[in-house]
N, C-alpha and C. Protein backbone atom coordinates (compact mmCIF):
# COMPACT_ATOMS: atom_id res chain seq x y z
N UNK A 1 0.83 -1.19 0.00
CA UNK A 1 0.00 0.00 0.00
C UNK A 1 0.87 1.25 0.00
N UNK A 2 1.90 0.90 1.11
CA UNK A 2 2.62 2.36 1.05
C UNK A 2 3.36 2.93 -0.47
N UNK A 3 3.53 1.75 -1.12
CA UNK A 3 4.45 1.74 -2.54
C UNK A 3 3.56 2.65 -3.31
N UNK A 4 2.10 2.12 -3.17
CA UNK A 4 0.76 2.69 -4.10
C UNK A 4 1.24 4.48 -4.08
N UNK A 5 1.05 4.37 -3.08
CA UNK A 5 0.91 5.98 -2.49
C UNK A 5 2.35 6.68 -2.69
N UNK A 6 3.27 6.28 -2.52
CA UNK A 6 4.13 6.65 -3.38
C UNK A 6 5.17 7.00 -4.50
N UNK A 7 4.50 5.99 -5.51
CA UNK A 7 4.79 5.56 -6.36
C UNK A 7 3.42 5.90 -7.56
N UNK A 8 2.40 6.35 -7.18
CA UNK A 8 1.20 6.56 -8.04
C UNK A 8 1.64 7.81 -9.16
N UNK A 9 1.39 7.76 -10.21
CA UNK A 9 1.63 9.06 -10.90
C UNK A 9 0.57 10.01 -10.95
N UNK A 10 -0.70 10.10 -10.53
CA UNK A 10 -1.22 11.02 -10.14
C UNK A 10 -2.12 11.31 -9.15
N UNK A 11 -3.18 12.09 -9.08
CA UNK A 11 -4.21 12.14 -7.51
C UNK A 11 -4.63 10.78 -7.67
N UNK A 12 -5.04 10.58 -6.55
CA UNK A 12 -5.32 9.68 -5.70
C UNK A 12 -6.93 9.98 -5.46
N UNK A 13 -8.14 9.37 -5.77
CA UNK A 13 -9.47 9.22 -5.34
C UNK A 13 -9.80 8.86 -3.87
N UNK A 14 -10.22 9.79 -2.84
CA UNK A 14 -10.48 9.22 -1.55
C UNK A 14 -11.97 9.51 -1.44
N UNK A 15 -12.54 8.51 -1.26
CA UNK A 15 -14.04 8.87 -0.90
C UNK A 15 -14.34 9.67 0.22
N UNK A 16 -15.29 10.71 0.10
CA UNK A 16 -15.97 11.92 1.12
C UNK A 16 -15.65 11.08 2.37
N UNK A 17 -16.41 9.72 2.38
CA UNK A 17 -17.13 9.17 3.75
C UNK A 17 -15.43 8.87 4.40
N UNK A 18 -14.14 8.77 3.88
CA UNK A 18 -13.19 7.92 4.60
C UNK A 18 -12.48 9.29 4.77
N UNK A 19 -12.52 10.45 4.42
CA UNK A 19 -11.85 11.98 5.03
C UNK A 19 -11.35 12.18 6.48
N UNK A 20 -13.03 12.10 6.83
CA UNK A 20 -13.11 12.16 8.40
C UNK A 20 -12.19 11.39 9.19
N UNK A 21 -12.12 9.96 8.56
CA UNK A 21 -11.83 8.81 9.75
C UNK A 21 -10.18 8.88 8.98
N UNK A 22 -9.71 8.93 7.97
CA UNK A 22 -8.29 8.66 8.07
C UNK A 22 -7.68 10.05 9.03
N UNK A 23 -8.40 11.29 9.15
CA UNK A 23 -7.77 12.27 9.72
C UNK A 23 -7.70 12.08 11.16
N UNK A 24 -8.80 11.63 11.66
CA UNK A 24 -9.24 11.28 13.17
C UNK A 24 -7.65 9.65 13.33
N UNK A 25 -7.85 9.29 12.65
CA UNK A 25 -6.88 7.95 13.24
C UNK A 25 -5.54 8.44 12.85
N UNK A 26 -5.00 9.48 11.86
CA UNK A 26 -4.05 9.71 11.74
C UNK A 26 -3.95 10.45 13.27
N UNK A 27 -4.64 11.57 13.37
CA UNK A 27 -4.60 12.38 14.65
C UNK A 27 -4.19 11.61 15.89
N UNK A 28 -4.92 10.81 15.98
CA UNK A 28 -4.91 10.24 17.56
C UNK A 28 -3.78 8.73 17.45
N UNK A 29 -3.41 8.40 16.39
CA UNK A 29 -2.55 7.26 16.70
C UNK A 29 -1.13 7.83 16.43
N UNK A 30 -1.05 8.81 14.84
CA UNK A 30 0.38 9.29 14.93
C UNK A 30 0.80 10.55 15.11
N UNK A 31 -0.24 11.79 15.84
CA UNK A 31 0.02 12.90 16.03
C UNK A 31 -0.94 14.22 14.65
N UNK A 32 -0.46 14.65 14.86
CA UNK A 32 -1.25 16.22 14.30
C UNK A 32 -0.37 16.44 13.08
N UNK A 33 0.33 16.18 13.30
CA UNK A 33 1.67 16.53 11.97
C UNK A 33 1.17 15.63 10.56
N UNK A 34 1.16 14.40 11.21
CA UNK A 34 0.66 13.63 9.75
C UNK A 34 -0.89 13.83 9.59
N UNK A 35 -1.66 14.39 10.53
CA UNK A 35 -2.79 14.62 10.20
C UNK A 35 -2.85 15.72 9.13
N UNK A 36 -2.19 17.41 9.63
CA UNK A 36 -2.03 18.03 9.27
C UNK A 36 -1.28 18.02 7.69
N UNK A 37 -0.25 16.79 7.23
CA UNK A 37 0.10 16.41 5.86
C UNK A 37 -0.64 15.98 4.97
N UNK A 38 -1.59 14.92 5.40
CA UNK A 38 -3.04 14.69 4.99
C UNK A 38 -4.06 15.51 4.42
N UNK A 39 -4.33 15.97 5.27
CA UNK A 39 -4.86 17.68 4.58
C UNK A 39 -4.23 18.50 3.47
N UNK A 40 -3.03 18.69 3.63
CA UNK A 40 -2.41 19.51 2.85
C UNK A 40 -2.43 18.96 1.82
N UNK A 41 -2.23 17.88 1.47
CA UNK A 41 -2.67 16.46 0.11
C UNK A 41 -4.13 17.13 -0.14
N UNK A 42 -4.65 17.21 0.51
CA UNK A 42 -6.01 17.04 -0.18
C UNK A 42 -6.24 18.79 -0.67
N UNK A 43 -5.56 19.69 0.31
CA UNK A 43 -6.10 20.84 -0.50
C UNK A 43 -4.88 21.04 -2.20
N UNK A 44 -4.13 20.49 -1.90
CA UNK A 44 -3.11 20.88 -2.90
C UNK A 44 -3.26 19.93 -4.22
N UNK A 45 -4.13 18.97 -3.96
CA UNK A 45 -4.82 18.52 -5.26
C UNK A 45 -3.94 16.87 -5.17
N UNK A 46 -2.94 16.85 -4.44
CA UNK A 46 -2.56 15.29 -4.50
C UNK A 46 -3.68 14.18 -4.15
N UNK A 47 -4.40 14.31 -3.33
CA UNK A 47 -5.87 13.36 -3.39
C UNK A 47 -6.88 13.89 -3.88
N UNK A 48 -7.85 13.85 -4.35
CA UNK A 48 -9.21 14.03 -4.94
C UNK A 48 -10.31 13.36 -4.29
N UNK A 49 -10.96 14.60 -3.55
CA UNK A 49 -12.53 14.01 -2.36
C UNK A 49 -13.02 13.87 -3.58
N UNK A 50 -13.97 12.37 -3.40
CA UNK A 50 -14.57 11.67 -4.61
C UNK A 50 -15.78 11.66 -3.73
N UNK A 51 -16.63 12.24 -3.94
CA UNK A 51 -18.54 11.73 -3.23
C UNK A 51 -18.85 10.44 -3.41
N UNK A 52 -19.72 9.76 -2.73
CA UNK A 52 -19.59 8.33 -2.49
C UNK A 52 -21.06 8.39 -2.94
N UNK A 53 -21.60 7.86 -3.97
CA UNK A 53 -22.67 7.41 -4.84
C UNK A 53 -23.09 6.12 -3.90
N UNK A 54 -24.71 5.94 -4.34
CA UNK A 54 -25.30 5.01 -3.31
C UNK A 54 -24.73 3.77 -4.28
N UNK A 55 -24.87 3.50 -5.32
CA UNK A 55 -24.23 1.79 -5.76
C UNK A 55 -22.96 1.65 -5.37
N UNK A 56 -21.95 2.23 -5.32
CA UNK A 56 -20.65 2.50 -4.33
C UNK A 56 -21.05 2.16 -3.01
N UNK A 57 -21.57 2.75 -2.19
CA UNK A 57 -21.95 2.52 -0.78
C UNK A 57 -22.03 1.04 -0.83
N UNK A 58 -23.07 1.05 -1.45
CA UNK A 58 -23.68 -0.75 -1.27
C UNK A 58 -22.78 -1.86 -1.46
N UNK A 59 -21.75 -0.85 -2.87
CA UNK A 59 -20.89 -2.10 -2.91
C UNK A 59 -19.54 -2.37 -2.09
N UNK A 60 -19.01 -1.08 -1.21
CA UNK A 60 -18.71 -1.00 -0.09
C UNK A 60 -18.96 -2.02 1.08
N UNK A 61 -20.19 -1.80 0.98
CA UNK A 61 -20.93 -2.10 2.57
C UNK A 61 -21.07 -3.31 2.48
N UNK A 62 -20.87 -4.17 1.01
CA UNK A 62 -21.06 -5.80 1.07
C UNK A 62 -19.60 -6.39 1.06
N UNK A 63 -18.56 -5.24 0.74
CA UNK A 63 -17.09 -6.32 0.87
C UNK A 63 -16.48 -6.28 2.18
N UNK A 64 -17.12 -5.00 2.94
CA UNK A 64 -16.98 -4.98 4.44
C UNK A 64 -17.71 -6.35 4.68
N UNK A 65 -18.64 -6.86 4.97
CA UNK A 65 -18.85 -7.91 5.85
C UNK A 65 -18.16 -9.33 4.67
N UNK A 66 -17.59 -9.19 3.28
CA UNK A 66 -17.20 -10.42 2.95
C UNK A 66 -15.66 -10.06 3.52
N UNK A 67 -14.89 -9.46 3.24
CA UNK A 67 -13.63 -9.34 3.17
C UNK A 67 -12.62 -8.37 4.71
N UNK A 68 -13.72 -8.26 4.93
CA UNK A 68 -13.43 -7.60 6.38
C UNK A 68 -12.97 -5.92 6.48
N UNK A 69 -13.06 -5.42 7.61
CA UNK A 69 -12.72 -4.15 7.58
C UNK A 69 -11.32 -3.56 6.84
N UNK A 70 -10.23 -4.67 7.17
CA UNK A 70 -8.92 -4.25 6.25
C UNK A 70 -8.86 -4.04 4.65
N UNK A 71 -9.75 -5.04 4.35
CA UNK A 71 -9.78 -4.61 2.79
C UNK A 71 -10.46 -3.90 2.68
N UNK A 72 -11.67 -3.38 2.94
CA UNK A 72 -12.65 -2.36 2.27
C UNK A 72 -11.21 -1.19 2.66
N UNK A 73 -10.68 -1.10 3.77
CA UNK A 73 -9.54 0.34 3.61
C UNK A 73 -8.66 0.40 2.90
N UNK A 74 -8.45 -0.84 2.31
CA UNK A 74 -7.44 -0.68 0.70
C UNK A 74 -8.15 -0.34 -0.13
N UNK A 75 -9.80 -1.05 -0.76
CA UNK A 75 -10.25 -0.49 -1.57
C UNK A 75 -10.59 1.19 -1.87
N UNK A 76 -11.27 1.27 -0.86
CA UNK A 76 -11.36 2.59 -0.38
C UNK A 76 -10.34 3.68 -1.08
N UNK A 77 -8.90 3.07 0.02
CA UNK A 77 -8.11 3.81 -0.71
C UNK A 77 -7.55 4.20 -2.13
N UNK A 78 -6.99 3.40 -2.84
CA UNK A 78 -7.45 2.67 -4.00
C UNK A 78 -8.01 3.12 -4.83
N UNK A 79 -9.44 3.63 -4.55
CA UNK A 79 -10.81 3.69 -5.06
C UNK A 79 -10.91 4.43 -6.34
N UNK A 80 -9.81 4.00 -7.40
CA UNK A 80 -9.87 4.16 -8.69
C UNK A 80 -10.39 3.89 -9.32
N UNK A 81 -11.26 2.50 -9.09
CA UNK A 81 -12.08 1.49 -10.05
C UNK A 81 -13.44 1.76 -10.40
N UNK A 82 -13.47 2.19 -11.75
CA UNK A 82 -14.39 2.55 -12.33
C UNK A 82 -15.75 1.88 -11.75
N UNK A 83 -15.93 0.91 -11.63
CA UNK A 83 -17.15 0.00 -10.83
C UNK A 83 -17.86 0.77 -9.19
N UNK A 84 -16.56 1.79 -9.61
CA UNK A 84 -17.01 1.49 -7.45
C UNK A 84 -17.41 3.74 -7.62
N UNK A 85 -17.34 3.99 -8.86
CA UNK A 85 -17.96 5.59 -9.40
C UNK A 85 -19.28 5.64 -9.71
């Protein structure tokens, strides 16, 4: 994952709904600094807030209970795949 992210050649798609929670867990597990880098990604155009469409949601909300919480946060991240727009 970390390779993805630094190695991607351009923005990065993060869905609206996962904003909140990567900033909140960046905050409280590795400090304000990487929270605060996070952000700066997103205003400076390196990630792209993508709105989360209801057939997205759904198809979200069904690989969470097949594949567990870890993968839906790769997909998520990820969340390039035309299927999931």
């Amino acid at each position: 994952m970390l390779e993805l992210l630094e190695t991607h050649p351009g923005p990065l798609l993060v869905p609206t709904l996962v904003i909140a929670e990567v900033a909140y867990l960046l905050e409280t597990r590795l400090g304000v600094e990487p929270e605060v880098r996070f952000l700066a990604d997103l205003a400076e155009g390196n990630l792209i807030a993508e709105p989360v469409m209801l057939r997205a949601h759904t198809t979200l909300s069904s690989s969470m209970f097949d594949h567990g919480a870890e993968r839906v946060t790769s997909t998520i991240v990820s969340g390039a795949s035309p299927g999931l727009r």
